[in-house]
Protein backbone atom coordinates (compact mmCIF):
# COMPACT_ATOMS: atom_id res chain seq x y z
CA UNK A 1 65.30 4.43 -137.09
CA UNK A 2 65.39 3.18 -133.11
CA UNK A 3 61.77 3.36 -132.95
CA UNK A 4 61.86 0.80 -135.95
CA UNK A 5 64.93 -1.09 -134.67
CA UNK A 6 63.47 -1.45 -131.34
CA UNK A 7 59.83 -2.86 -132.74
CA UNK A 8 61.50 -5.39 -135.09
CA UNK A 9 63.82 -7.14 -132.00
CA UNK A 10 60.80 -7.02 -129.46
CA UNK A 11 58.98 -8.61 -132.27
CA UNK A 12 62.19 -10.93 -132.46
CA UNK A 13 61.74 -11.93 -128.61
CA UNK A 14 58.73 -12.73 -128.22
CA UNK A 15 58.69 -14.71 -131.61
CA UNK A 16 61.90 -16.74 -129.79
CA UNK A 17 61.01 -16.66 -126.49
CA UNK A 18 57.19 -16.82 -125.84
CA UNK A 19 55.85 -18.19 -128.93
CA UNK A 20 58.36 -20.59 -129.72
CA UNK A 21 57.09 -23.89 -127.60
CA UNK A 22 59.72 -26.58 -126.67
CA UNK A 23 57.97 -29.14 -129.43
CA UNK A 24 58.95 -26.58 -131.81
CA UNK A 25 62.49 -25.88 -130.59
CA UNK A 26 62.89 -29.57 -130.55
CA UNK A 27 61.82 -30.32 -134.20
CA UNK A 28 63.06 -27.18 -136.24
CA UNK A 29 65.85 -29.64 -137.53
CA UNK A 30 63.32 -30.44 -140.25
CA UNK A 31 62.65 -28.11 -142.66
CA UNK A 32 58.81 -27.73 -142.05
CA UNK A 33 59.07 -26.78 -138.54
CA UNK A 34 62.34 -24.53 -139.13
CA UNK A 35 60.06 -22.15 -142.09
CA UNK A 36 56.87 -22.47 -139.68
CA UNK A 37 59.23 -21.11 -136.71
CA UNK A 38 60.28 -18.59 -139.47
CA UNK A 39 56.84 -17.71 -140.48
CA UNK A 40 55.52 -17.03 -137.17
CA UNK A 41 59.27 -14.62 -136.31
CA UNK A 42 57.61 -12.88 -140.01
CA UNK A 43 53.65 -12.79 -139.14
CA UNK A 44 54.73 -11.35 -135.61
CA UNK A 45 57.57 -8.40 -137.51
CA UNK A 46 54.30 -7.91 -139.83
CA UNK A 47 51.79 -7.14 -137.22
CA UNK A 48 54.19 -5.35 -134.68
CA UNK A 49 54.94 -2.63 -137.51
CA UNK A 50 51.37 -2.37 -138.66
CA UNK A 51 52.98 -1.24 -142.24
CA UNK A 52 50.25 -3.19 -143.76
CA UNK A 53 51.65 -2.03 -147.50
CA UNK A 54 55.97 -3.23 -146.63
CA UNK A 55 55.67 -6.88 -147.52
CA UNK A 56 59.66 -6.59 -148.09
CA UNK A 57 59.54 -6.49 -144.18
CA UNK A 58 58.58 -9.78 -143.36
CA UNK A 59 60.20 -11.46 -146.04
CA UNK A 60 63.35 -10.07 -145.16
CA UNK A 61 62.59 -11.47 -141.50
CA UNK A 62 61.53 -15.02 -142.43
CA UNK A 63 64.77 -15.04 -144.94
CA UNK A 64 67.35 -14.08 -142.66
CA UNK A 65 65.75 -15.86 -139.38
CA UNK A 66 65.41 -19.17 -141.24
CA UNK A 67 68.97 -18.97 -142.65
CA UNK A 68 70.24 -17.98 -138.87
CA UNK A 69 68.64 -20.41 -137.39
CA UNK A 70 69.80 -23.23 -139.49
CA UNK A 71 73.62 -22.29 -139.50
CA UNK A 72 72.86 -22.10 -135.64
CA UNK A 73 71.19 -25.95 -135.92
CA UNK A 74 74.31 -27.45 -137.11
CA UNK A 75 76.27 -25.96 -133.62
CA UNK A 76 76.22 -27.15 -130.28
CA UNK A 77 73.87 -25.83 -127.87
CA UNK A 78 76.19 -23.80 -125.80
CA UNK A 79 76.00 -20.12 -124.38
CA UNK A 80 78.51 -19.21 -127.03
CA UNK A 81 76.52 -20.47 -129.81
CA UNK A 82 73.46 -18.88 -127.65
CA UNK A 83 74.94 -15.54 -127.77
CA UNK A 84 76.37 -15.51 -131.56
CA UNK A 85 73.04 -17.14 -132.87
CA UNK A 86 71.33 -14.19 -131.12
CA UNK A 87 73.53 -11.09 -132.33
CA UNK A 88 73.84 -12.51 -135.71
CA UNK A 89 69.73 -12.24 -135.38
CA UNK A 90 70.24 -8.22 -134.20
CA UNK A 91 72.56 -7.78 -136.90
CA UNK A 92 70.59 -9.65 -139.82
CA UNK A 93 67.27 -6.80 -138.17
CA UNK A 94 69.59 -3.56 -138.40
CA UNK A 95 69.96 -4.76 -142.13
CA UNK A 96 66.70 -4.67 -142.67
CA UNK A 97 66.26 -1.44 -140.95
CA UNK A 98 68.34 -0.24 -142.89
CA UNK A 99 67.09 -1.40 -146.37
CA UNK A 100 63.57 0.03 -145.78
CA UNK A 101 64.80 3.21 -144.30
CA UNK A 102 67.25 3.67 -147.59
CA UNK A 103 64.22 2.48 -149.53
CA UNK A 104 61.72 4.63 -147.80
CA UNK A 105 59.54 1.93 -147.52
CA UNK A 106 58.42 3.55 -144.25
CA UNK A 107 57.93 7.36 -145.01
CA UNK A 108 55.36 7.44 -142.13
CA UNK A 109 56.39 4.85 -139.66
CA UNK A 110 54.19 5.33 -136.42
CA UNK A 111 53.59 2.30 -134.39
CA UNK A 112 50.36 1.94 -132.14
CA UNK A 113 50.95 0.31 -128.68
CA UNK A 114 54.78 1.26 -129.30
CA UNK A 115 55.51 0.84 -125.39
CA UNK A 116 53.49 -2.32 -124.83
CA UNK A 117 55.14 -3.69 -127.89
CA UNK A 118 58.72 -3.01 -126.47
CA UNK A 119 57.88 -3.67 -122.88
CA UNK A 120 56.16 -7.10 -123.99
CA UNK A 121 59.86 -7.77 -126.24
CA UNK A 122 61.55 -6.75 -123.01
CA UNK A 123 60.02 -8.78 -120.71
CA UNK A 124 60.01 -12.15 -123.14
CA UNK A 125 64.22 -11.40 -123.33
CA UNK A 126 64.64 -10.36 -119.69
CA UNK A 127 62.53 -13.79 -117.85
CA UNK A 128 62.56 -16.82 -120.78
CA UNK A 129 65.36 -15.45 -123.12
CA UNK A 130 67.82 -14.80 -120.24
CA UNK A 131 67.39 -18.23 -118.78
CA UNK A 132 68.70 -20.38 -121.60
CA UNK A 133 71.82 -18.64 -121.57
CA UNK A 134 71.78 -18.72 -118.08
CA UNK A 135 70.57 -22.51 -118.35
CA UNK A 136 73.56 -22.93 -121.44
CA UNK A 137 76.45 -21.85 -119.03
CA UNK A 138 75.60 -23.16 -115.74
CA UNK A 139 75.30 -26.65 -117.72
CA UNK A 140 78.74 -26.26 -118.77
CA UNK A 141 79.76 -25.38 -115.36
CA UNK A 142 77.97 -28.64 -113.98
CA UNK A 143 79.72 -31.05 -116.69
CA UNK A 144 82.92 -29.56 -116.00
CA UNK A 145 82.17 -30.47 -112.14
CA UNK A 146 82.53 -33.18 -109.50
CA UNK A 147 79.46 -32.57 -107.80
CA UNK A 148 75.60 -33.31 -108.77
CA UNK A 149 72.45 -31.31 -108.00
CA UNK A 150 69.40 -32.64 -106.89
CA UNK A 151 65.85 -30.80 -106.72
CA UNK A 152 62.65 -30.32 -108.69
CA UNK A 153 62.47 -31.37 -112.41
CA UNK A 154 62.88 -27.71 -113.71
CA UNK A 155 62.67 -26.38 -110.59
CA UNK A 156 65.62 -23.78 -110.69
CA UNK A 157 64.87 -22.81 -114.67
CA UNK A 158 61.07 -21.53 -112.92
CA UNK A 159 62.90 -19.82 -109.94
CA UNK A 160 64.95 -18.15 -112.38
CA UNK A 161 62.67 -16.70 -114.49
CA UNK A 162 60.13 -15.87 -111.58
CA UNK A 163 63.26 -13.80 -110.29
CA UNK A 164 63.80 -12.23 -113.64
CA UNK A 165 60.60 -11.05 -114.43
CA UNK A 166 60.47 -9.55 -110.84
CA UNK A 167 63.62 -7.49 -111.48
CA UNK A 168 62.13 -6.45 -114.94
CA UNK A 169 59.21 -5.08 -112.79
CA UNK A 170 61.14 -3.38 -110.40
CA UNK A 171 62.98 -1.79 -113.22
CA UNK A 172 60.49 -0.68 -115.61
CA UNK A 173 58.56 0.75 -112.36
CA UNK A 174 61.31 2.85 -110.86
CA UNK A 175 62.01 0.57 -107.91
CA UNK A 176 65.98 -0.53 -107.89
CA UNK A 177 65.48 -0.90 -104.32
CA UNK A 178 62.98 -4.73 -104.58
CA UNK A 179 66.26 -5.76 -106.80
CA UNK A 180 67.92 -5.71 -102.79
CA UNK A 181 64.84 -7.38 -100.82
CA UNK A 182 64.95 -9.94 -103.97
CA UNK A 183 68.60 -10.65 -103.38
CA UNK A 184 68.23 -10.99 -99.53
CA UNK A 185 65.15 -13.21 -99.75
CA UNK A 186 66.79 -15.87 -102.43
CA UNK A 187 70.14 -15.86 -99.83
CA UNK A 188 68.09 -16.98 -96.79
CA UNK A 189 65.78 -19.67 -98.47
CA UNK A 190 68.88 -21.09 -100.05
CA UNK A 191 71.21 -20.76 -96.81
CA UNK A 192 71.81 -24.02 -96.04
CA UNK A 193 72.97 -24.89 -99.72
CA UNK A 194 75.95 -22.48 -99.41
CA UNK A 195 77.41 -24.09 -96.60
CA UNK A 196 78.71 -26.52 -99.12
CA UNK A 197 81.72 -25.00 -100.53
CA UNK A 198 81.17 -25.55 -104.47
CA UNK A 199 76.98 -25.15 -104.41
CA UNK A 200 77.56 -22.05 -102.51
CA UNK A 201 80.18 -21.03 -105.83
CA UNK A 202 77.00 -23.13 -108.17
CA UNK A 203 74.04 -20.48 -106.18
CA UNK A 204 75.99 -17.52 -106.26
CA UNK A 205 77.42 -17.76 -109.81
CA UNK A 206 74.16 -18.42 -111.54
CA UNK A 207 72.30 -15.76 -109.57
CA UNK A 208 74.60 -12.95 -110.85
CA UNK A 209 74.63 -14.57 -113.96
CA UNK A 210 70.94 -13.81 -114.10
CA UNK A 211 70.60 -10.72 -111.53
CA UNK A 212 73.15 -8.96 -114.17
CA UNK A 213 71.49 -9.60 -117.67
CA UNK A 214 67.85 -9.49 -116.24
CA UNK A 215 68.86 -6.03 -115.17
CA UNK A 216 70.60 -4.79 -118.03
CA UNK A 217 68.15 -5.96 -120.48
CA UNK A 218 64.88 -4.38 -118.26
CA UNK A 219 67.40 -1.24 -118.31
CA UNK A 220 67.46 -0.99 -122.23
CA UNK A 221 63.94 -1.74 -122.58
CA UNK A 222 62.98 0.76 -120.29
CA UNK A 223 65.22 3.19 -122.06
CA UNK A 224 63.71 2.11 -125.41
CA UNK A 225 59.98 2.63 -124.37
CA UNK A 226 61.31 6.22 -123.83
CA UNK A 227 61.68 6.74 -127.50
């Protein structure tokens, strides 16, 4: 049952996170885009369990995505509505894990590329999927700000991720200790911003913001490749 869990939410993040293109994001308030997003989230669930005879799988996926997704639609785009959208998208998979496992619709569930499948999940949560709830709250804490930030067009959503995906390495390779040489690089390129009091509080915020969950999410990955 984790083996099965774990293949239908890697399926989930990289259907969310790596195939799911700003033009789409931006459009899914029309009902065309929303089932195509759905559709792919299905095709992806279909092809990740290679159960080529459980059709009930990826129905159940494109149902309960495309129903998420447009309760989530008619919310603001905050990190609260990130985070609910996201575990009501867990929740709505251990349903179905549970429906095929009570069904045996799955007698003989054995998954080729099982690791590359979770690591490639893990990696699309840890480096794009962290960063818009990273993005999500440190937007807040700007609007609810006197101060402004100036800087590349997008350039500290790429840092960000860049960072991530490093610390998902590090991780998934057995070397905690880059997560340190990381940390002390980012503080001396960005020195001179923290001598402002409230960018220093901006920098150091969003970096454990996104030093915590890139770690804790390469952590469970790594833990589910083990299974």
């Amino acid at each position: 049952m984790e083996k099965l869990l774990a293949v239908l939410i890697a399926a989930h993040m990289i259907g969310d996170f790596l195939l799911q293109p700003a033009w789409m994001a931006e459009r899914k308030r029309k009902t065309g885009y929303l089932c195509l997003h759905a559709l792919i989230h299905a095709g992806i669930a279909y092809l990740a369990l290679q159960a080529w005879s459980c059709w009930q799988a990826p129905v159940l996926v494109f149902l309960i995505h495309a129903m998420a997704d447009a309760v989530k639609l008619r919310s603001p785009n905050t990190a609260a509505v990130f985070v609910t959208d996201q575990v009501a998208h867990l929740a709505g998979l251990l349903g179905i894990v549970w429906f095929l496992e009570v069904n045996a619709l799955l007698p003989a569930f054995d998954v080729m590329g099982y690791r590359i499948i979770v690591a490639t999940g893990g990696f699309a949560a840890v480096s794009p999927g962290a960063g818009h709830l990273v993005g999500s709250f440190m937007k807040r804490l700007v609007e609810d700000s006197t101060f402004t930030l100036d800087g590349l067009t997008n350039g500290g959503r790429w840092i960000g991720q860049m960072e991530r995906a490093l610390i998902f390495v590090f991780v998934l390779i057995g070397y905690p200790e880059g997560i340190g040489f990381l940390v002390a690089a980012k503080s001396i390129l960005r020195f001179k911003e923290t001598e402002e009091q409230k960018m220093a509080e901006y920098v150091l915020i969003g970096t454990l913001l996104s030093f915590a969950l890139a770690i804790a999410l390469a952590s469970v990955t790594k833990w589910a490749m083990g299974l």
